[in-house]
N, C-alpha and C. Protein backbone atom coordinates (compact mmCIF):
# COMPACT_ATOMS: atom_id res chain seq x y z
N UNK A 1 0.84 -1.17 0.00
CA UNK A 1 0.00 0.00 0.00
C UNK A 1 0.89 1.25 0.00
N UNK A 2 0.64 1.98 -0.94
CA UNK A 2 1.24 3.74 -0.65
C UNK A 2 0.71 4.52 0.31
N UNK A 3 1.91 4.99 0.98
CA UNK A 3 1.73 5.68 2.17
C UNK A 3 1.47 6.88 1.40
N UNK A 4 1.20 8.00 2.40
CA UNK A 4 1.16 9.94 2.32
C UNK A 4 2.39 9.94 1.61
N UNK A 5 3.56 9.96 2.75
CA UNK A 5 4.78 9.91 2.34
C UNK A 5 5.46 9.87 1.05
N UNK A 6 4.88 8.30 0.23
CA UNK A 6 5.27 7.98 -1.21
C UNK A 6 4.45 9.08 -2.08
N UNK A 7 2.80 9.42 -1.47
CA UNK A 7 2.75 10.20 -2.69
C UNK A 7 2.99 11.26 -3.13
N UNK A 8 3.17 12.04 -1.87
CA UNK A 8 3.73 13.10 -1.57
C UNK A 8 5.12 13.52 -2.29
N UNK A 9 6.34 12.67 -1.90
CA UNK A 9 7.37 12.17 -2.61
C UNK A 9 7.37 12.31 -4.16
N UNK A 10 6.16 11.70 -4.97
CA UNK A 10 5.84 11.32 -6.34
C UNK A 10 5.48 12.64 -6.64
N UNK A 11 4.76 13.79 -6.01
CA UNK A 11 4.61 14.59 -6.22
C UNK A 11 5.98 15.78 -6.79
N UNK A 12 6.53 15.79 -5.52
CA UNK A 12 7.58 16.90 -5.69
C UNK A 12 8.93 16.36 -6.65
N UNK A 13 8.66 15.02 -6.93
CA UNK A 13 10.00 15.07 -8.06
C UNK A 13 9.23 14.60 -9.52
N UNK A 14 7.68 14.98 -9.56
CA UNK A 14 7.17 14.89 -10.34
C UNK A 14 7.33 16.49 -11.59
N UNK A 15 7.75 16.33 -12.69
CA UNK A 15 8.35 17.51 -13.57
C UNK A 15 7.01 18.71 -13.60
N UNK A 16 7.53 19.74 -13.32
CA UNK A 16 6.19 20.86 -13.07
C UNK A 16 5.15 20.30 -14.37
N UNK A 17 5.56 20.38 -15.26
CA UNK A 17 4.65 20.09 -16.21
C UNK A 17 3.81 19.57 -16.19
N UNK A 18 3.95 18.23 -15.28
CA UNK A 18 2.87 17.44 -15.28
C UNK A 18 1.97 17.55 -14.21
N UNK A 19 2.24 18.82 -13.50
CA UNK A 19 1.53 19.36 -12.08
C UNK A 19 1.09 20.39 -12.50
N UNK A 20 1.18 21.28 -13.11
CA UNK A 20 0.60 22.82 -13.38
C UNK A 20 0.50 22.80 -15.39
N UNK A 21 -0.38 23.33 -14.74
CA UNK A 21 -1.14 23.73 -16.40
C UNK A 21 -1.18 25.54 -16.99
N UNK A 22 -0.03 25.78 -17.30
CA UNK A 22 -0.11 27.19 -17.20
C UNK A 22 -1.15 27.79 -17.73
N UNK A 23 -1.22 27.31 -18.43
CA UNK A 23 -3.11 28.20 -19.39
C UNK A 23 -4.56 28.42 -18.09
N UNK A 24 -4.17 27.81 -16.87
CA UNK A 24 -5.49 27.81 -16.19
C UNK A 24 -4.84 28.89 -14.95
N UNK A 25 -3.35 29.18 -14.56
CA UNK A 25 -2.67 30.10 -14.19
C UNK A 25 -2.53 31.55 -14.34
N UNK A 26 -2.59 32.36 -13.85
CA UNK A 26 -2.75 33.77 -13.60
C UNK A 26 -0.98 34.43 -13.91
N UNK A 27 -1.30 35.23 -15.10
CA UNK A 27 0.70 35.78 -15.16
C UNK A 27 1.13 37.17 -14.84
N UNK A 28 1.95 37.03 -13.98
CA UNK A 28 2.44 38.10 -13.54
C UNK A 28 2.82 39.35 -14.55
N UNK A 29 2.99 39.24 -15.61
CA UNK A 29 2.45 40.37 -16.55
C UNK A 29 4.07 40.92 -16.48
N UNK A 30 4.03 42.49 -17.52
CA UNK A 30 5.17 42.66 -17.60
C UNK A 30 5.61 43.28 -16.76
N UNK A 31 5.15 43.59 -15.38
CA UNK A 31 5.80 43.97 -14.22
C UNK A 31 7.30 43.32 -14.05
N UNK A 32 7.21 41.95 -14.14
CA UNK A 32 8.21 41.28 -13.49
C UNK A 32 9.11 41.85 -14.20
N UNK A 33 9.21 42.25 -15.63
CA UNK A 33 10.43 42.74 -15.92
C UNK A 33 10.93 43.96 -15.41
N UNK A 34 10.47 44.72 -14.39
CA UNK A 34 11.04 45.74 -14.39
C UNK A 34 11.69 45.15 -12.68
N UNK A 35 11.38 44.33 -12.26
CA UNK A 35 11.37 43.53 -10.68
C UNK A 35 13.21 42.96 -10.75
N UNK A 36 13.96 43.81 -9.65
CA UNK A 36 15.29 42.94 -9.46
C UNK A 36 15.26 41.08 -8.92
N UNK A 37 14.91 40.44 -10.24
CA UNK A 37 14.86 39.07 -9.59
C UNK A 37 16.07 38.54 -10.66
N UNK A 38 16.29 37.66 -10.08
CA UNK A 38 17.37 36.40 -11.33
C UNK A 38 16.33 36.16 -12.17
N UNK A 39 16.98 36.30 -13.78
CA UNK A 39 16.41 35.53 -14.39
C UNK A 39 15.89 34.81 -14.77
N UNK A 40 16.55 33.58 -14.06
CA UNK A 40 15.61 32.57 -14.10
C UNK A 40 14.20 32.30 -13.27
N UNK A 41 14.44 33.51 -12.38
CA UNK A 41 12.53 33.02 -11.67
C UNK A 41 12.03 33.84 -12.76
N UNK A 42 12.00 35.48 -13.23
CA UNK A 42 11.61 35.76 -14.06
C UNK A 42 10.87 34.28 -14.90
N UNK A 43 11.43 33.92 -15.64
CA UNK A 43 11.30 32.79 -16.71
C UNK A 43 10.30 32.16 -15.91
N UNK A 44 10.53 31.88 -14.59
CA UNK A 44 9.60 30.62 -14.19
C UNK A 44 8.33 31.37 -13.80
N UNK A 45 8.10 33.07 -13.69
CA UNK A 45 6.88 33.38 -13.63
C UNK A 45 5.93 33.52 -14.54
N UNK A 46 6.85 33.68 -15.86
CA UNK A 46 6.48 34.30 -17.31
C UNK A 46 5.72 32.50 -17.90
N UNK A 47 6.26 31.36 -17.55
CA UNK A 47 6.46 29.77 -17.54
C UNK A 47 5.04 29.77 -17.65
N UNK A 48 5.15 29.49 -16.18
CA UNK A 48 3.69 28.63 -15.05
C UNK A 48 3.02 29.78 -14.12
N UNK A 49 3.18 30.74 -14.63
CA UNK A 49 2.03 32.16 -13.86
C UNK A 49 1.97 31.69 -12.46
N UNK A 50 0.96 32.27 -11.46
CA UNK A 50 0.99 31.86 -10.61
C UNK A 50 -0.52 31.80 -9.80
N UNK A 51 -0.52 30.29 -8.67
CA UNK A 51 -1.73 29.58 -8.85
C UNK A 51 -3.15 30.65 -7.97
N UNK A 52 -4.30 30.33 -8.56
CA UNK A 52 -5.26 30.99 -8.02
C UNK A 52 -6.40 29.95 -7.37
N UNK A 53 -6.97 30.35 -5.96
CA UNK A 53 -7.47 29.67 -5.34
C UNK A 53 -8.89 30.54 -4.62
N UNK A 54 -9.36 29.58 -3.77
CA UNK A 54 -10.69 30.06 -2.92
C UNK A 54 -10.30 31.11 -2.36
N UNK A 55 -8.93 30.80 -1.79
CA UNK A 55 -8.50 32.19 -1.20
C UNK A 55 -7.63 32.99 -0.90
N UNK A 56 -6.74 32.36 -2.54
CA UNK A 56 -5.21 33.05 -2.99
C UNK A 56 -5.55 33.78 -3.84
N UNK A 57 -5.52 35.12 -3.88
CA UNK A 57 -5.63 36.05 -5.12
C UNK A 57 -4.45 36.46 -5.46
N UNK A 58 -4.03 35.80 -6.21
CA UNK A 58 -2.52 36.04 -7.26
C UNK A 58 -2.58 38.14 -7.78
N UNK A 59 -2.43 38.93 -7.29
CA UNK A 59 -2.06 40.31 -8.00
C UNK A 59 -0.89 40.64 -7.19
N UNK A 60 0.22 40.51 -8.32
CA UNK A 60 1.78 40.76 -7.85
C UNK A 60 1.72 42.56 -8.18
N UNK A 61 2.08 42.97 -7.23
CA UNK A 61 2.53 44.55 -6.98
C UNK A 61 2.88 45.21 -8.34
N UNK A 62 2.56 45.85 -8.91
CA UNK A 62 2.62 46.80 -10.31
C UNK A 62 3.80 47.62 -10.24
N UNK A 63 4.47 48.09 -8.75
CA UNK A 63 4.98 48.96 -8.19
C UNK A 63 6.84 48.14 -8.88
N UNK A 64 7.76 48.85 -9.22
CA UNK A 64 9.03 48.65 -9.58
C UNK A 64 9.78 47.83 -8.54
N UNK A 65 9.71 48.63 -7.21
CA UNK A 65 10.88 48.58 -5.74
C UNK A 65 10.04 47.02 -5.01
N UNK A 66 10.49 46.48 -4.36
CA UNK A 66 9.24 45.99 -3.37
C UNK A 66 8.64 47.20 -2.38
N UNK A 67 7.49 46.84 -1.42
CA UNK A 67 6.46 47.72 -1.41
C UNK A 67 6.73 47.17 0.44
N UNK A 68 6.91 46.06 0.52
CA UNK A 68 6.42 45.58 1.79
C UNK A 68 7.28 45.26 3.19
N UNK A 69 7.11 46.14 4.06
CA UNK A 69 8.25 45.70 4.92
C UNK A 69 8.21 44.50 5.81
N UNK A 70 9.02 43.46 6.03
CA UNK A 70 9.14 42.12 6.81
C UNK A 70 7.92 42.56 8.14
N UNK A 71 7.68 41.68 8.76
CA UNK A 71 7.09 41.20 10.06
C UNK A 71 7.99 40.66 10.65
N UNK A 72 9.04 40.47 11.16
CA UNK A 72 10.18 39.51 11.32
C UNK A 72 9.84 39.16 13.26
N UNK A 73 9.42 37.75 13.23
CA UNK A 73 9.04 37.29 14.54
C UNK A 73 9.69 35.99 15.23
N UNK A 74 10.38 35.32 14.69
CA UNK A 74 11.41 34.12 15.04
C UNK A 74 12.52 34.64 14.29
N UNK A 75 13.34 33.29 15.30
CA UNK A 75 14.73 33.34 14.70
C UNK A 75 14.66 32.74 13.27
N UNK A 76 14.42 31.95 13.07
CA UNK A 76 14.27 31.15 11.06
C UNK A 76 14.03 32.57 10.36
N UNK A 77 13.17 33.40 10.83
CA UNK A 77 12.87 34.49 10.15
C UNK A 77 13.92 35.25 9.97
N UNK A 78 14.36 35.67 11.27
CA UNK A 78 16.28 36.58 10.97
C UNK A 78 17.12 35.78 10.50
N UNK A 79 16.83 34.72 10.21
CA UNK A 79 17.94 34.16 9.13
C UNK A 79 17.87 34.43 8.03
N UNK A 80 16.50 34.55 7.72
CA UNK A 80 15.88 35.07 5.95
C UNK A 80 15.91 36.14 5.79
N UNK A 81 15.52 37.04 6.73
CA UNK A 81 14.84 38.64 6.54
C UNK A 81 15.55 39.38 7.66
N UNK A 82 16.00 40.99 7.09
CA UNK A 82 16.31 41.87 7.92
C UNK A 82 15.34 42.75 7.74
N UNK A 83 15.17 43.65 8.83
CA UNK A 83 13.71 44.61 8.70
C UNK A 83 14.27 45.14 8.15
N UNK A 84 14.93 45.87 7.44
CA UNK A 84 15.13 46.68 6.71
C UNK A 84 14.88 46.75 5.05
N UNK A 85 14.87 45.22 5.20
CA UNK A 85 14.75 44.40 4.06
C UNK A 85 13.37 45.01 3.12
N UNK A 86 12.87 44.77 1.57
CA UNK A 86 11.72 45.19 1.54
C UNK A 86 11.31 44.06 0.78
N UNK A 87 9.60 43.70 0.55
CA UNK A 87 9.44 41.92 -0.40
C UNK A 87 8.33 42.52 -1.52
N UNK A 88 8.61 41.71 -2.84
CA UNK A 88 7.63 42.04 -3.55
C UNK A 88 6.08 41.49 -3.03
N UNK A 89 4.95 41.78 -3.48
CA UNK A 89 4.07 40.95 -3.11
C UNK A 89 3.61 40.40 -4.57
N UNK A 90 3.43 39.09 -4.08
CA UNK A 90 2.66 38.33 -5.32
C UNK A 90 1.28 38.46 -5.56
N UNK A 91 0.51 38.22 -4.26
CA UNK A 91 -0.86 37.89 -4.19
C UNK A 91 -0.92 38.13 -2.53
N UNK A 92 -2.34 37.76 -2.73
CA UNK A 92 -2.63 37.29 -0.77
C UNK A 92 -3.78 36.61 -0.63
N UNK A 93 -3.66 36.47 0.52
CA UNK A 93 -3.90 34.75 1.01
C UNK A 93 -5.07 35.65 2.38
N UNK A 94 -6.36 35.24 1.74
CA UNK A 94 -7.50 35.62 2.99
C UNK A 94 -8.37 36.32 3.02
N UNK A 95 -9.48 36.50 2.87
CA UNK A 95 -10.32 37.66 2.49
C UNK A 95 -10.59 38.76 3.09
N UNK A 96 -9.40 38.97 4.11
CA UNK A 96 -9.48 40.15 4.41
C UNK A 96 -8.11 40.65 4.80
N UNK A 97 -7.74 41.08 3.06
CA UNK A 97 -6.46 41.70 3.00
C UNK A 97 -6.33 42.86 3.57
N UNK A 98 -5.32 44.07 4.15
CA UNK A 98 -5.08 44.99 4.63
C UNK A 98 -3.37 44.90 4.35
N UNK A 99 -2.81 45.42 3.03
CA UNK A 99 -1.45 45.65 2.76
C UNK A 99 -0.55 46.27 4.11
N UNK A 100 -1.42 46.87 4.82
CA UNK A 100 -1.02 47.98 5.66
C UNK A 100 -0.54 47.27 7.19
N UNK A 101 -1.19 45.62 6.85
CA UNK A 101 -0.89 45.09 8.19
C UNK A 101 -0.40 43.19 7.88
N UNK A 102 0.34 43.43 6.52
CA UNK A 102 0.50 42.53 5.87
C UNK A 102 2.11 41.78 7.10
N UNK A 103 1.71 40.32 6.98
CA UNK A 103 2.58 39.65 7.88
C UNK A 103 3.60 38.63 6.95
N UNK A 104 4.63 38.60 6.21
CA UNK A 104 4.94 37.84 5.41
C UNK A 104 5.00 36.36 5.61
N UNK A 105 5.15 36.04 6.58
CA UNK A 105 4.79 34.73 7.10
C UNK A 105 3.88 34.26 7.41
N UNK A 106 2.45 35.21 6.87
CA UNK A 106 1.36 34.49 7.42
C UNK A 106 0.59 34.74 5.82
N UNK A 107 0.00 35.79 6.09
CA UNK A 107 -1.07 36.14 4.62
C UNK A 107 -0.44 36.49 3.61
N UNK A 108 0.35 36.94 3.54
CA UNK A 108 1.00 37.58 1.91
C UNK A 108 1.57 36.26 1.16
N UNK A 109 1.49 36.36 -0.34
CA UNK A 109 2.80 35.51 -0.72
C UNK A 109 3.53 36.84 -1.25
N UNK A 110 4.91 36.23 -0.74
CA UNK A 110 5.75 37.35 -1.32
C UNK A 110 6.97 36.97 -1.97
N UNK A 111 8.18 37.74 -2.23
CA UNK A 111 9.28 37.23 -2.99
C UNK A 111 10.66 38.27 -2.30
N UNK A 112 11.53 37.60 -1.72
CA UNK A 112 12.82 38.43 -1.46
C UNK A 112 13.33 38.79 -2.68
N UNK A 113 13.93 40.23 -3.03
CA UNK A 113 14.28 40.57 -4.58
C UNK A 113 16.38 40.25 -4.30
N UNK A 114 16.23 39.52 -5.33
CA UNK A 114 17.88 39.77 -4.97
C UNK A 114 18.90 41.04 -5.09
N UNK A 115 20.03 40.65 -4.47
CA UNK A 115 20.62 41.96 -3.92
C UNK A 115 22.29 41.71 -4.82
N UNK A 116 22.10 41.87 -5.91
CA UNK A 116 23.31 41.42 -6.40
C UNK A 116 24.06 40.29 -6.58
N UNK A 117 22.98 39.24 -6.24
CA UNK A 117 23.77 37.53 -6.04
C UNK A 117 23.62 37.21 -7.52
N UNK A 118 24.62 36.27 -7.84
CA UNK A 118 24.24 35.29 -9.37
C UNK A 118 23.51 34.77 -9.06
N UNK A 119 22.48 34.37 -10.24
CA UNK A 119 21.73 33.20 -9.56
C UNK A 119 20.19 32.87 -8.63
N UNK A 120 19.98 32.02 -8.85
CA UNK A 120 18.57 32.26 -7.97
C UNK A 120 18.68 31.51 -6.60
N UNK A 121 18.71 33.14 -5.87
CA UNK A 121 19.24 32.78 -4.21
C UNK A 121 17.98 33.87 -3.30
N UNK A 122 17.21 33.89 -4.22
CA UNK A 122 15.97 34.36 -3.35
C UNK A 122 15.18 33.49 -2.93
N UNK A 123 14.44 33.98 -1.52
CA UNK A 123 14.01 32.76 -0.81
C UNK A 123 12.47 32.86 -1.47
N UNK A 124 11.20 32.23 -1.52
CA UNK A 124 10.07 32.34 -1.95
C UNK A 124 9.32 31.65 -1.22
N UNK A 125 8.20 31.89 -1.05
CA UNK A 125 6.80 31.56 0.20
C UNK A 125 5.99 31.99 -0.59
């Protein structure tokens, strides 16, 4: 019998392709090009857009800079994020958004913009 485990497993080394259907996906539009990300997420937003749900509303920030300052409340978090830090927003998560009291670890999805690294070394949630 297959456990959670195995399918779970089958899942994540299963090739995006055969998990996401970009045509039923929401695309971040040509914002992203003006967005300091590596290239290659670029590519992977422009790809497989990004997913929309009961109560994920995919609208990534129009705005150039990121917009949003950290919530930073554990240590895992100061490993990722300095307040000073700023995150794009992708979408959000809840029907009762308020940008103004946005928690990145809870309701937002967001994106760390990179800071001069090669490469794709931004973290994503």
């Amino acid at each position: 019998m297959e456990t959670l485990y195995d399918q779970m497993l089958a899942v994540v080394e299963a090739p995006l392709d055969s998990l996401i259907q970009p045509s039923v996906q929401v695309r971040a539009g040509a914002v992203i090009d003006r967005w300091r990300l590596p290239e290659s997420d670029c590519s992977a937003l422009r790809t497989w857009g990004l997913p929309e749900g009961p109560l994920l509303d995919p609208t990534p920030q129009v705005e150039s800079d990121p917009v949003l300052a950290p919530n930073i409340a554990s240590e895992a978090e100061h490993r990722l994020l300095s307040p000073e830090q700023r995150l794009y927003l992708l979408g959000t998560y809840g029907a009762d958004f308020d940008p103004q009291y946005l928690d990145p670890s809870g309701c937002g999805c967001w994106y760390r913009p990179s800071h001069g690294h090669s490469g794709s070394t931004s973290d994503h949630r």
